[in-house]
C-alpha atoms as a PDB file:
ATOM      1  CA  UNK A   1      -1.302   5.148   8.791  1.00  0.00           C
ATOM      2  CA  UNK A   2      -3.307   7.623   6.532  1.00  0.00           C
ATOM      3  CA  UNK A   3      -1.717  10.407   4.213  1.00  0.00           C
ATOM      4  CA  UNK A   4      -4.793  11.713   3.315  1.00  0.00           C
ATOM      5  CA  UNK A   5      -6.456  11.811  -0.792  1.00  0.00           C
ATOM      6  CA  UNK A   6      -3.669  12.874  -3.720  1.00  0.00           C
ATOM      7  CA  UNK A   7      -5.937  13.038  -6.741  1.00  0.00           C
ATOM      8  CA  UNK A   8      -4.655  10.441  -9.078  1.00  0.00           C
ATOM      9  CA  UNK A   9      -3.537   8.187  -6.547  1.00  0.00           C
ATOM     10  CA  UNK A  10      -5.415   5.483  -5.549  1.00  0.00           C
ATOM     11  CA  UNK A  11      -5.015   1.837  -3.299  1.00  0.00           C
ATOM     12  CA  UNK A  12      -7.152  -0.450  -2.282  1.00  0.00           C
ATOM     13  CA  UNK A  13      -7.126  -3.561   0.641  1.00  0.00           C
ATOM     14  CA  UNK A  14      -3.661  -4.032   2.264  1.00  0.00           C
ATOM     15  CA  UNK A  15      -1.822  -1.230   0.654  1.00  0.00           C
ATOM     16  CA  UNK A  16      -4.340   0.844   1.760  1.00  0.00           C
ATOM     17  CA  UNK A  17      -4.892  -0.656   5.090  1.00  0.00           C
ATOM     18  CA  UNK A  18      -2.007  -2.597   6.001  1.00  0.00           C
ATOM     19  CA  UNK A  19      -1.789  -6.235   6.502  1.00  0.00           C
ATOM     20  CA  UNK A  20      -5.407  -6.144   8.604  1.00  0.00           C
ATOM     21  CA  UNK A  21      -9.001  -6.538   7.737  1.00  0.00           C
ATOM     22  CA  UNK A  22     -11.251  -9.160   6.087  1.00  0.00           C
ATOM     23  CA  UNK A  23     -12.758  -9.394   2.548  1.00  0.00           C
ATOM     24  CA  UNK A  24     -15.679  -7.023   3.369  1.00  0.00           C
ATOM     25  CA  UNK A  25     -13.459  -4.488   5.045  1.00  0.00           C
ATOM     26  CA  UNK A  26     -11.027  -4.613   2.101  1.00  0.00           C
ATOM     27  CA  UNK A  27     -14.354  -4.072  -0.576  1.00  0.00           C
ATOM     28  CA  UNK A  28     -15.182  -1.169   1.461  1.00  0.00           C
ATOM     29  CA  UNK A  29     -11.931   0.246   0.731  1.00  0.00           C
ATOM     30  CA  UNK A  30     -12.431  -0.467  -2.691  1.00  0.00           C
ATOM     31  CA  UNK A  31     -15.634   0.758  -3.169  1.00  0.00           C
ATOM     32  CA  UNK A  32     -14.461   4.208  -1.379  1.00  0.00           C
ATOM     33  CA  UNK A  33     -11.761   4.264  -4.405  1.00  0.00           C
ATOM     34  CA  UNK A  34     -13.662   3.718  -6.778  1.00  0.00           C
ATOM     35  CA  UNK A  35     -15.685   6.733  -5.312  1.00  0.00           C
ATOM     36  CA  UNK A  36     -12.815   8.909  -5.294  1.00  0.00           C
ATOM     37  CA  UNK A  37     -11.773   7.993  -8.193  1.00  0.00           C
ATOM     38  CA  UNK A  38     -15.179   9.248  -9.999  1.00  0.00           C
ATOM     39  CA  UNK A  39     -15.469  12.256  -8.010  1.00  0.00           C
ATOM     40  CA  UNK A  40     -11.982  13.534  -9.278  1.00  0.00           C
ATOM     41  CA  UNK A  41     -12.964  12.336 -12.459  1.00  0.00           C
ATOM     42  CA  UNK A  42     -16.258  14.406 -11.844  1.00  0.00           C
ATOM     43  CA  UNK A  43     -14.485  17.292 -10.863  1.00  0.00           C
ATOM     44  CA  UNK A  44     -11.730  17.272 -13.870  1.00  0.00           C
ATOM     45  CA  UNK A  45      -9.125  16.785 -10.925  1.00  0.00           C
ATOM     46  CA  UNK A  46      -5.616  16.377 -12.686  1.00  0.00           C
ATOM     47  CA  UNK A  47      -4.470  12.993 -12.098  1.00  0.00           C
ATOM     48  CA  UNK A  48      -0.982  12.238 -10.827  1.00  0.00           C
ATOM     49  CA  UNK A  49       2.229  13.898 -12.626  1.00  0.00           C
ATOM     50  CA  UNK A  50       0.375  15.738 -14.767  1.00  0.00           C
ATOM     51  CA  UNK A  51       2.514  19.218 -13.128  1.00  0.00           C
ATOM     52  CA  UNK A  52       5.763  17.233 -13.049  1.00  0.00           C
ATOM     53  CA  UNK A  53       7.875  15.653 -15.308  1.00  0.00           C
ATOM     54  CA  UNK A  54       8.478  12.763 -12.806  1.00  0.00           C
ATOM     55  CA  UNK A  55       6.783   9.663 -13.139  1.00  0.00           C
ATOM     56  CA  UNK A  56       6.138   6.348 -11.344  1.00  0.00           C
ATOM     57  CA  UNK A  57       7.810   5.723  -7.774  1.00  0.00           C
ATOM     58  CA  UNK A  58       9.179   9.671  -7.840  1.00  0.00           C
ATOM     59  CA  UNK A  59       6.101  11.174  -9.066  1.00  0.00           C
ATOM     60  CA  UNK A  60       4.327   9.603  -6.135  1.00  0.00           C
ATOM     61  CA  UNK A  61       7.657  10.579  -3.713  1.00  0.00           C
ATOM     62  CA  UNK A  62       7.531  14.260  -5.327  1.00  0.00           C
ATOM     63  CA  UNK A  63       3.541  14.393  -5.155  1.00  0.00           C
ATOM     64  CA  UNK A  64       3.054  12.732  -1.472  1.00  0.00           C
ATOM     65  CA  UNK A  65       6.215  14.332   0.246  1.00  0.00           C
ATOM     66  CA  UNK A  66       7.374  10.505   0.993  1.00  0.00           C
ATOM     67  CA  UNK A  67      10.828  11.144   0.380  1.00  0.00           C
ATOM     68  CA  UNK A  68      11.795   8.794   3.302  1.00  0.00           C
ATOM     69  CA  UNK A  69       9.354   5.533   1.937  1.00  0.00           C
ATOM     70  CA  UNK A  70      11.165   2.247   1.660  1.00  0.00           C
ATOM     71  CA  UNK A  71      10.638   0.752  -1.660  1.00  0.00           C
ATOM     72  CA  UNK A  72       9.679  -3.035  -1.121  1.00  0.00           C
ATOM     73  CA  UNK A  73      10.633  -5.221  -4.657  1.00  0.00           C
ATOM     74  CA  UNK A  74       9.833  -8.816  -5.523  1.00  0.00           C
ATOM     75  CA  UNK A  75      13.056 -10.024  -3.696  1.00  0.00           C
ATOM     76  CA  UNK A  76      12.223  -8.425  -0.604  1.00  0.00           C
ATOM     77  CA  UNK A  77       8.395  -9.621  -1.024  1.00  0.00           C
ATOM     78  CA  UNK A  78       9.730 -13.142  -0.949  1.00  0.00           C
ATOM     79  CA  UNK A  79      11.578 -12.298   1.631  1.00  0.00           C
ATOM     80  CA  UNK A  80       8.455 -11.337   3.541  1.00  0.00           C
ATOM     81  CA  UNK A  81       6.390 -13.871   2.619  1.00  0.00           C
ATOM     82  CA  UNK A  82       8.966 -16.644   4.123  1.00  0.00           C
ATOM     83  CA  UNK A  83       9.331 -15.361   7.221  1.00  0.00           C
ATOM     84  CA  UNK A  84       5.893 -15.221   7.558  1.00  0.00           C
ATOM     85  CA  UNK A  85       5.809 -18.752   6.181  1.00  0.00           C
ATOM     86  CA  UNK A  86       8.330 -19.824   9.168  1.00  0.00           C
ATOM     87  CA  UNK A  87       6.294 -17.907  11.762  1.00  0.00           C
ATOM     88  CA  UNK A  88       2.946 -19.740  11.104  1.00  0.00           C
ATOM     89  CA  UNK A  89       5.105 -23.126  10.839  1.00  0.00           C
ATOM     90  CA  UNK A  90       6.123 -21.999  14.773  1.00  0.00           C
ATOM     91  CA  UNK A  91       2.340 -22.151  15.751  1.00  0.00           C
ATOM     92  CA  UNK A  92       0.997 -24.679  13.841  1.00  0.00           C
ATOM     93  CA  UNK A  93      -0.801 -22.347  10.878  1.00  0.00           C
ATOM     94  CA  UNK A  94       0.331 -22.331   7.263  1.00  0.00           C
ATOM     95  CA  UNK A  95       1.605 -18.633   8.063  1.00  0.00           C
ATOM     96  CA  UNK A  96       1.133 -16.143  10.470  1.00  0.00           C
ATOM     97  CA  UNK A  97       1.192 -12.521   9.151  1.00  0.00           C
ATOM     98  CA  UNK A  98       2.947  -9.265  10.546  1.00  0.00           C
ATOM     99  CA  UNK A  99       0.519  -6.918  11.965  1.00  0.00           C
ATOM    100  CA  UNK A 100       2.790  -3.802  11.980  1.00  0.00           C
ATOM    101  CA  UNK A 101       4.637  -2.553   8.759  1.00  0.00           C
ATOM    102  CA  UNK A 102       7.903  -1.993  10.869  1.00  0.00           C
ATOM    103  CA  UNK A 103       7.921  -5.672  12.118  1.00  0.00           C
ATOM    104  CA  UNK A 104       7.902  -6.461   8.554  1.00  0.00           C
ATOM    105  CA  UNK A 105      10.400  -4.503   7.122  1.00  0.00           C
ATOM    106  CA  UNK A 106      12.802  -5.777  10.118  1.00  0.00           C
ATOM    107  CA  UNK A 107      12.965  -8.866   8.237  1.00  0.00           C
ATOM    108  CA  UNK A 108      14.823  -6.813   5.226  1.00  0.00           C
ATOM    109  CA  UNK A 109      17.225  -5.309   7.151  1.00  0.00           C
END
């Protein structure tokens, strides 16, 4: 899923891609950050929050329009990372990753 370039946000690898991809495919995303991130530079784009008062998760809620987005902490990470743990145990692999961001977040709820 792709929301497009907010000047002063940037990701790289899974958060940009989701849980998908090798290390060449997640480079690539890097190295087209890193590019965005000099052009705005380039270009004296304002960077994130510098129009609002708001800053870290609801500068990027305000900024993005992602008032719905589920905030994922360390607990839940853990959470994730076991039941990805038990699902490769299941087939014989040390884990077996979720390939969809809603399977994933089912194990929160």
């Amino acid at each position: 899923m792709s929301y497009g370039h907010f000047p002063g946000l940037y990701c790289a690898g899974w958060v940009k891609r989701g849980p998908t991809g090798v290390i060449a495919s997640t480079m690539e995303d890097a190295f087209a950050t890193a590019d965005a991130i000099a052009q705005d530079l380039a270009a004296a784009v304002p960077f994130l929050n510098t129009k609002q008062p708001a800053s870290g998760w609801e500068g990027v809620r305000q900024e993005t329009g992602l008032d719905k987005a589920r905030v994922v902490d360390w607990a839940d990470w853990q959470s994730i990372d076991a039941a990805e743990r038990e699902r490769g145990q299941k087939v014989g692999k040390e884990r077996e990753k979720f390939t969809s961001t809603a399977d994933m977040l089912s194990v929160l709820d």
